[in-house]
C-alpha atoms as a PDB file:
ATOM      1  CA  UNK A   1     138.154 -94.001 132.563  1.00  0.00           C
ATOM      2  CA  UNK A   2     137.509 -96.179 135.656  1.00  0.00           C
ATOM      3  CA  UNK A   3     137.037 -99.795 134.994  1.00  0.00           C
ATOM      4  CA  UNK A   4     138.993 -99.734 131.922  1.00  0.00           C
ATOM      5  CA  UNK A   5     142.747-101.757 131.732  1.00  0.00           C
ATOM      6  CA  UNK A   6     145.250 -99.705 130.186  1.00  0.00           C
ATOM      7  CA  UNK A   7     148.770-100.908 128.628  1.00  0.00           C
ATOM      8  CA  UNK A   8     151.381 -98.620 129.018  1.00  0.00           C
ATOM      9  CA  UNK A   9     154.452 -99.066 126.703  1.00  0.00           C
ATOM     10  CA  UNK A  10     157.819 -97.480 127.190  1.00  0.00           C
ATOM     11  CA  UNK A  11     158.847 -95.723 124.058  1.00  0.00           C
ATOM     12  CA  UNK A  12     160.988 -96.472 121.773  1.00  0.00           C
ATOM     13  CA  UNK A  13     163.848 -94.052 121.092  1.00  0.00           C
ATOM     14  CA  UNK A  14     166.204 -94.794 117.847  1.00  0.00           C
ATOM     15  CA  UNK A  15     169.625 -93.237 118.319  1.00  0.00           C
ATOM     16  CA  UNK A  16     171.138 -92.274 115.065  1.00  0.00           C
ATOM     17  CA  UNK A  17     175.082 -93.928 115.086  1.00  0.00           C
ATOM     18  CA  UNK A  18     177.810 -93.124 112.878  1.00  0.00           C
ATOM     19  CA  UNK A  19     181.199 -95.022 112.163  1.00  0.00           C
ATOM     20  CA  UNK A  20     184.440 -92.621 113.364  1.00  0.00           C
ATOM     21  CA  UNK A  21     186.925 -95.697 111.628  1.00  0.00           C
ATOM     22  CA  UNK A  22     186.912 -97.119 108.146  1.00  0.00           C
ATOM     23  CA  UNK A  23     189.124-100.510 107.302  1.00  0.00           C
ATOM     24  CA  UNK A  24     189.374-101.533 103.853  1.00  0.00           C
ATOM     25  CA  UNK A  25     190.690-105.035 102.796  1.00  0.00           C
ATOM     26  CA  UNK A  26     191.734-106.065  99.330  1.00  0.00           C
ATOM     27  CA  UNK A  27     189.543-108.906  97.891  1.00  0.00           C
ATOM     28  CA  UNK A  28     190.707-112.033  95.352  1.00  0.00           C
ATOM     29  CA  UNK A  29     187.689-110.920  93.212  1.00  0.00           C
ATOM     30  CA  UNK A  30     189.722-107.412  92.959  1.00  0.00           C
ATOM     31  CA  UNK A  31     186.669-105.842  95.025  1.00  0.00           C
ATOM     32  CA  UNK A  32     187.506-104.043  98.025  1.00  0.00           C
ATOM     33  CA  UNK A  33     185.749-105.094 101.541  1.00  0.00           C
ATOM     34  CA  UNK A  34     184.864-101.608 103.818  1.00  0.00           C
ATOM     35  CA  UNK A  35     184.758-102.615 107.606  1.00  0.00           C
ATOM     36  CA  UNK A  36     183.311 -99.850 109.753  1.00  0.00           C
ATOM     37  CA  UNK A  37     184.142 -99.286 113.507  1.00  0.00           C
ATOM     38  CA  UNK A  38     184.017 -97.139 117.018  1.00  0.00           C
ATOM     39  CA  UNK A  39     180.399 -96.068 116.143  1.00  0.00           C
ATOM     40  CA  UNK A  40     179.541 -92.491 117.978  1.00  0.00           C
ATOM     41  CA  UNK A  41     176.283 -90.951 117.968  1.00  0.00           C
ATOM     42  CA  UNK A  42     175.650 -89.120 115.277  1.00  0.00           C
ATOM     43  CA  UNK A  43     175.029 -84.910 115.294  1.00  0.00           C
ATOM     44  CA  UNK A  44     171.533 -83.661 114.402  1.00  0.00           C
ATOM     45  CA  UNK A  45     171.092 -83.691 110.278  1.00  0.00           C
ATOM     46  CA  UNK A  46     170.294 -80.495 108.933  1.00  0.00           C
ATOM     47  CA  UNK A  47     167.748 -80.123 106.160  1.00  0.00           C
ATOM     48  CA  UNK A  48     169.222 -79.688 103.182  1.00  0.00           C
ATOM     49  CA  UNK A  49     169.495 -75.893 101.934  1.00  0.00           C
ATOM     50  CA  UNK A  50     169.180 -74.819  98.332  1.00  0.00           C
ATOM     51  CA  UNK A  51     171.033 -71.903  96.644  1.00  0.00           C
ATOM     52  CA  UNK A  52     169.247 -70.085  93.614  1.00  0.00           C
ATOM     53  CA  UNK A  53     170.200 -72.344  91.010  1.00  0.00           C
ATOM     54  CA  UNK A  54     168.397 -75.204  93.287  1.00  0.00           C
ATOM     55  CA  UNK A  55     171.433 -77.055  94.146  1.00  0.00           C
ATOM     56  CA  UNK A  56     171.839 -78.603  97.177  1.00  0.00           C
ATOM     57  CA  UNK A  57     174.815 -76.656  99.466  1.00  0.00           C
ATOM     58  CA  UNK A  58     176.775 -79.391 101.734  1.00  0.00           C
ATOM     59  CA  UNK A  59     178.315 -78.033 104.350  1.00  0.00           C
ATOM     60  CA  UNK A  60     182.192 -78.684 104.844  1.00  0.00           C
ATOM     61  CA  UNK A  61     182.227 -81.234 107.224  1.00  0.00           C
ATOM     62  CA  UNK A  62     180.428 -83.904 104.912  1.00  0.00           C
ATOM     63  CA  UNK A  63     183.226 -82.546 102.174  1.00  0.00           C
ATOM     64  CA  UNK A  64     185.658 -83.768 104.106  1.00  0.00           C
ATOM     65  CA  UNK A  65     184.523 -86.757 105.350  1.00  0.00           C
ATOM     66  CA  UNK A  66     183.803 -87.749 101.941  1.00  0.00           C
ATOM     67  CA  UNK A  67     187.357 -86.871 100.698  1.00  0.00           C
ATOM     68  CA  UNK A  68     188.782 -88.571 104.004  1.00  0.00           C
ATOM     69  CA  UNK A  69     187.286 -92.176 102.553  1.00  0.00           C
ATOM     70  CA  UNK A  70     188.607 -91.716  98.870  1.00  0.00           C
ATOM     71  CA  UNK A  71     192.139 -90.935 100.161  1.00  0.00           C
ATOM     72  CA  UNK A  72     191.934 -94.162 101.912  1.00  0.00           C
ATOM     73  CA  UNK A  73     190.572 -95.882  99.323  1.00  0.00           C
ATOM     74  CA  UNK A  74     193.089 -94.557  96.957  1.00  0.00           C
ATOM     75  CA  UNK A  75     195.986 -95.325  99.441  1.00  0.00           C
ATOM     76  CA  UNK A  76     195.073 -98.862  99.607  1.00  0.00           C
ATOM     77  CA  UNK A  77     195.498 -99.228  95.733  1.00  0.00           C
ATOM     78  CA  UNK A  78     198.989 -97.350  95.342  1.00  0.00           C
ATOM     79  CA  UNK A  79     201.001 -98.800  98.237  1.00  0.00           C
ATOM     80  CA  UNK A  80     204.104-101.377  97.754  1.00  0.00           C
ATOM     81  CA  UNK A  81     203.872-103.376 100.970  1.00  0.00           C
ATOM     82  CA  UNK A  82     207.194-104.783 101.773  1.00  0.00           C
ATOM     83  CA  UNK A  83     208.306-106.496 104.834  1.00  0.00           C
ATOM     84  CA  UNK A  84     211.821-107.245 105.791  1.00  0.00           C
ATOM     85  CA  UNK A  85     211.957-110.768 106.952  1.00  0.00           C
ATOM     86  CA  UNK A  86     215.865-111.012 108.376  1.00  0.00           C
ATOM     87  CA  UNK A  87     218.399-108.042 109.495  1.00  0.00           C
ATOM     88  CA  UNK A  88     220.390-108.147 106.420  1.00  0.00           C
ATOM     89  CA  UNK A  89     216.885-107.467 104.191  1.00  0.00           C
ATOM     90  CA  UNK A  90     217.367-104.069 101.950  1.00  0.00           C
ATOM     91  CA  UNK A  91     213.807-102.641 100.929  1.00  0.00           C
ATOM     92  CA  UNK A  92     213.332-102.475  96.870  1.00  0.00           C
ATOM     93  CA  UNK A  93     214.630 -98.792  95.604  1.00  0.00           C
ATOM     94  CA  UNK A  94     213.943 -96.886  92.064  1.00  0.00           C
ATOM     95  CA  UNK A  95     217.184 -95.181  91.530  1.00  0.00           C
ATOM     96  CA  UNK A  96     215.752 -92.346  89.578  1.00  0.00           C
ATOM     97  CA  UNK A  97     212.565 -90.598  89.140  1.00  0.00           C
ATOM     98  CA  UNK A  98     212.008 -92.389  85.760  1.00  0.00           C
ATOM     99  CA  UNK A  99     213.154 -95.992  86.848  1.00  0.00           C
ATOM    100  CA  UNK A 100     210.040 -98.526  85.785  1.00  0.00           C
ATOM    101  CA  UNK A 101     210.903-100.916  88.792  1.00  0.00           C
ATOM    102  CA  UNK A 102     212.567-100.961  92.013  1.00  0.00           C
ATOM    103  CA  UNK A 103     216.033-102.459  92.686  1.00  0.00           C
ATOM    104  CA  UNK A 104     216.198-105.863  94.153  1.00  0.00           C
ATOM    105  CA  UNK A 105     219.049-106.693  96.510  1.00  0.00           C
ATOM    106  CA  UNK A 106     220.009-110.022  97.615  1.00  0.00           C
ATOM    107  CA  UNK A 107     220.176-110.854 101.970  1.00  0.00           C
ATOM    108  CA  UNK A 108     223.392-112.659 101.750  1.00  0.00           C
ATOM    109  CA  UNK A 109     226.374-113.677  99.485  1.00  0.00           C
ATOM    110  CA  UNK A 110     226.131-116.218  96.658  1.00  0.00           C
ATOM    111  CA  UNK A 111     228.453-118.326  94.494  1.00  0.00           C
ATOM    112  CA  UNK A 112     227.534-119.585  91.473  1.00  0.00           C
ATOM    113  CA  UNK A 113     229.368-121.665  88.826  1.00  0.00           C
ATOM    114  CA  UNK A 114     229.594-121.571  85.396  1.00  0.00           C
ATOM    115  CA  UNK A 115     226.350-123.366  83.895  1.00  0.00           C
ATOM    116  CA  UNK A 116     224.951-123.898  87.179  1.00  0.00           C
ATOM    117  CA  UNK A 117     221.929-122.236  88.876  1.00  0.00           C
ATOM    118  CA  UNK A 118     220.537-121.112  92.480  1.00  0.00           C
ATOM    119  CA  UNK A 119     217.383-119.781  93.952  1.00  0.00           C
ATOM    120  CA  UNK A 120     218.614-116.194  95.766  1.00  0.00           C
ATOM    121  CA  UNK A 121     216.764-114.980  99.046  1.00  0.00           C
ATOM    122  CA  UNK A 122     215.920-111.306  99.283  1.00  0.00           C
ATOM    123  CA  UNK A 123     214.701-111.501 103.237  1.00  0.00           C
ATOM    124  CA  UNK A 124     211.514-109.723 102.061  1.00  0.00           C
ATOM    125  CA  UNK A 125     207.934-110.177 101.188  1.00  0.00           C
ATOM    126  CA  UNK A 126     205.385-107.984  99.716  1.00  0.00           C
ATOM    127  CA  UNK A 127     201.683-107.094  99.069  1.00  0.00           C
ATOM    128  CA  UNK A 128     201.232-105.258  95.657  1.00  0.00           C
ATOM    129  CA  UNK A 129     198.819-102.836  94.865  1.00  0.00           C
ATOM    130  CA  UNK A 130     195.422-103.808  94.002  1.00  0.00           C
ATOM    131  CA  UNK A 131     195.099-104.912  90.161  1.00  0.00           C
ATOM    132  CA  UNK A 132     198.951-105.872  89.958  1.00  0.00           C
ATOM    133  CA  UNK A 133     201.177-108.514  89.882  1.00  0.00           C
ATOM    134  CA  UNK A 134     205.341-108.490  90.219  1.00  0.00           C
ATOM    135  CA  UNK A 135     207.974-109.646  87.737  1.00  0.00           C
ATOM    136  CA  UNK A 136     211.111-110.112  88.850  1.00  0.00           C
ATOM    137  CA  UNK A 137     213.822-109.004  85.771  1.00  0.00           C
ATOM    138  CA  UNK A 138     217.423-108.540  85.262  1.00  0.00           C
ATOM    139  CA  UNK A 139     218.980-105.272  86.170  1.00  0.00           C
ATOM    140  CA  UNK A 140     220.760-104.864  82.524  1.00  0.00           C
ATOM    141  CA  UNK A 141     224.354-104.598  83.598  1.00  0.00           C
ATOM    142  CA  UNK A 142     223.402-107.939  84.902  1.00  0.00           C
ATOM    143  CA  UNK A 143     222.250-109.562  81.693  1.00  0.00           C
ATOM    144  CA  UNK A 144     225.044-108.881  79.858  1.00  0.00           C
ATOM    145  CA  UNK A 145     227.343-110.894  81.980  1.00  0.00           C
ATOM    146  CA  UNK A 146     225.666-113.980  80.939  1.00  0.00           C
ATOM    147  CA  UNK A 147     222.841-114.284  83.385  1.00  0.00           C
ATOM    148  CA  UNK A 148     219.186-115.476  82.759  1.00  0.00           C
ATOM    149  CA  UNK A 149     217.027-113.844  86.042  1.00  0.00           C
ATOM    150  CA  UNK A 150     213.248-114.328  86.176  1.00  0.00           C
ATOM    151  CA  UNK A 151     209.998-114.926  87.777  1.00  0.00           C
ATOM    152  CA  UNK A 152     206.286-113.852  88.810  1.00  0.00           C
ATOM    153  CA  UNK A 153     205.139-113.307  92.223  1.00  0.00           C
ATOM    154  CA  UNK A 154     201.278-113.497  92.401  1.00  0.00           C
ATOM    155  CA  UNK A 155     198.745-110.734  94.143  1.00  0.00           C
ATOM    156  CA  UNK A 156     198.155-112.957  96.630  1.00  0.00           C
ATOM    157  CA  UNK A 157     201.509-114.561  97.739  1.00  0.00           C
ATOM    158  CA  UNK A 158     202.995-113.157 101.021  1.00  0.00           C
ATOM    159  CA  UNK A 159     206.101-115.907 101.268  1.00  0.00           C
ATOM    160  CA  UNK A 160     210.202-114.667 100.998  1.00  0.00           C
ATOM    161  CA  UNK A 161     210.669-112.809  97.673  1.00  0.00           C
ATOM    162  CA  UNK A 162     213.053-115.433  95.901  1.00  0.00           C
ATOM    163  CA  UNK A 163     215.858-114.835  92.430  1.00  0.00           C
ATOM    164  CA  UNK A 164     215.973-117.742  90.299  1.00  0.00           C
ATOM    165  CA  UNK A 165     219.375-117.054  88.546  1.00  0.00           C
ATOM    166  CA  UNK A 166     221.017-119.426  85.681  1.00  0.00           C
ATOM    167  CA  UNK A 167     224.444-118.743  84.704  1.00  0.00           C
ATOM    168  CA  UNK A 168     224.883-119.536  81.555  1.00  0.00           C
ATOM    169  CA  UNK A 169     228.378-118.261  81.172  1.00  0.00           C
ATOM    170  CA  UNK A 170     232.040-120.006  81.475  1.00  0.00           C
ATOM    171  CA  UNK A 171     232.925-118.462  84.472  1.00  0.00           C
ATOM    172  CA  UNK A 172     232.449-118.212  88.149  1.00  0.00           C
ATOM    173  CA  UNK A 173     229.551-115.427  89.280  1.00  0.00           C
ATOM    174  CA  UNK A 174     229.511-113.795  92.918  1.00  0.00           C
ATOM    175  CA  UNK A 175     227.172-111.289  94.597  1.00  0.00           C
ATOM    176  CA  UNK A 176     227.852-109.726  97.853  1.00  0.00           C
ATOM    177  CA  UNK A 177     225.415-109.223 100.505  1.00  0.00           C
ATOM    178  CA  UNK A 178     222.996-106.492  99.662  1.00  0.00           C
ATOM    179  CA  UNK A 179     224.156-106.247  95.800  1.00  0.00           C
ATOM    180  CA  UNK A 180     221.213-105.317  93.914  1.00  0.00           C
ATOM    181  CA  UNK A 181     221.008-108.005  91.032  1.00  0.00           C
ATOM    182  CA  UNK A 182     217.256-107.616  89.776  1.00  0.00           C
ATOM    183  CA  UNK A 183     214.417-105.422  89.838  1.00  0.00           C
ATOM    184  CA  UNK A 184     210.734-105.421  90.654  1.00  0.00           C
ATOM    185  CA  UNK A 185     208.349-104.081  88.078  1.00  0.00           C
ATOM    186  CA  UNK A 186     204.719-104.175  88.962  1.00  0.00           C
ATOM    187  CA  UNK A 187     202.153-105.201  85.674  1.00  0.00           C
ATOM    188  CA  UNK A 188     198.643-104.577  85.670  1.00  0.00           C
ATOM    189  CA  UNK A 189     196.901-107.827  84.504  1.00  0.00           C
ATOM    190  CA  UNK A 190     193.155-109.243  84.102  1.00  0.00           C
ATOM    191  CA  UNK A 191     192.140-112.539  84.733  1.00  0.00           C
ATOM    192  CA  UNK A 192     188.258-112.528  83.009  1.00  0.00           C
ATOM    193  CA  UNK A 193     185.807-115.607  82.755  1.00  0.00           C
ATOM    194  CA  UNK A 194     186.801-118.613  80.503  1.00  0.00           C
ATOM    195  CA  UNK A 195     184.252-119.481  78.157  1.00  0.00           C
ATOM    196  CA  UNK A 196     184.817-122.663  75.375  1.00  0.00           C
ATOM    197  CA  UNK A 197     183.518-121.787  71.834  1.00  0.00           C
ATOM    198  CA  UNK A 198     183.535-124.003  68.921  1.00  0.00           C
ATOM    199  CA  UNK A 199     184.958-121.642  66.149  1.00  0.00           C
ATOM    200  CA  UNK A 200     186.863-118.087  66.718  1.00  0.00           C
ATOM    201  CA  UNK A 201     187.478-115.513  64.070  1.00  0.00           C
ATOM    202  CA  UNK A 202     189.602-115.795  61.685  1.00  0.00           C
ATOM    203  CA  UNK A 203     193.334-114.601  61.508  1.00  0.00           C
ATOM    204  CA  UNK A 204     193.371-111.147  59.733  1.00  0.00           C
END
């Protein structure tokens, strides 16, 4: 050994890591974005153990964790997001278990004369769940009084919730502050590729 040079490396020790947070964010594409955070070192993996039928057997820990990321997953799709922009702001309410949207109310008090129109502030915004989009309709008691109430609020618009209203009626209209006028009804929608053709099928 004497007379020979020798190199003496430290080793190199890999430290498996594992995420204890998981973020998701809702993409234009309708993909989702998982951001992982506050790694911690990671316990000692276990060889996988096989019953008689030659399945693997998971213990409950990875059960859970697995369940704990499709509940959050599945969260982020069903949620109404709605944020109250001034004090007078009245979140969106389904009146009964079968209601298909949720009442909208308006912030403050409105006149409006007979053939004349307004835009309405609600003092809210909202996100809508993943694959969605809102329509704003007329509550029907509404309609029959000789109102025309409309509009679409897009995925990704996060301004005040606003009620075009037309009164198309002869007389005068009021609402009071916090009178539920229209409704929010979420509609699933798909926006696929555009692609020009020359002929189509023909009408059946």
């Amino acid at each position: 050994m004497l007379g020979q040079n020798w190199i003496i490396r430290q080793p190199t020790v890999n430290i498996p890591m594992q995420p204890t947070e998981v973020n998701t964010r809702n993409l234009l594409n309708d993909s989702v974005s998982l951001h992982f955070e506050n790694y911690q070192v990671a316990s000692a993996q276990e060889q996988t153990r096989y019953n008689s039928q030659d399945h693997g057997i998971h213990d409950d820990d990875d059960k859970e964790r697995t369940h704990r990321i499709a509940v959050l997953l599945r969260e982020e799709e069903d949620i109404l997001y709605v944020k109250c922009l001034t004090r007078t702001a009245i979140l969106p309410q389904r009146k009964t278990e079968g209601a298909a949207g949720y009442d909208l109310a308006v912030s403050q008090s409105y006149h409006i004369p007979p053939y004349g129109q307004a835009m309405l502030n609600t003092g809210i915004s909202i996100k809508v769940p993943r694959g969605t989009y809102a329509r704003i309709a007329p509550r029907s008691s509404y309609a029959m009084k000789g109102m025309i109430i409309g509009g679409v609020i897009d995925p990704d618009y996060r301004g005040e919730i606003k009620i075009l209203v037309y009164n198309y009626s002869d007389d005068d209209i009021d609402f009071a502050e916090g009178e539920s006028i229209a409704q929010i009804i979420l509609e699933c929608y798909k926006t696929p590729p555009i692609i020009q053709v020359h002929d189509l099928d023909k009408t059946k």
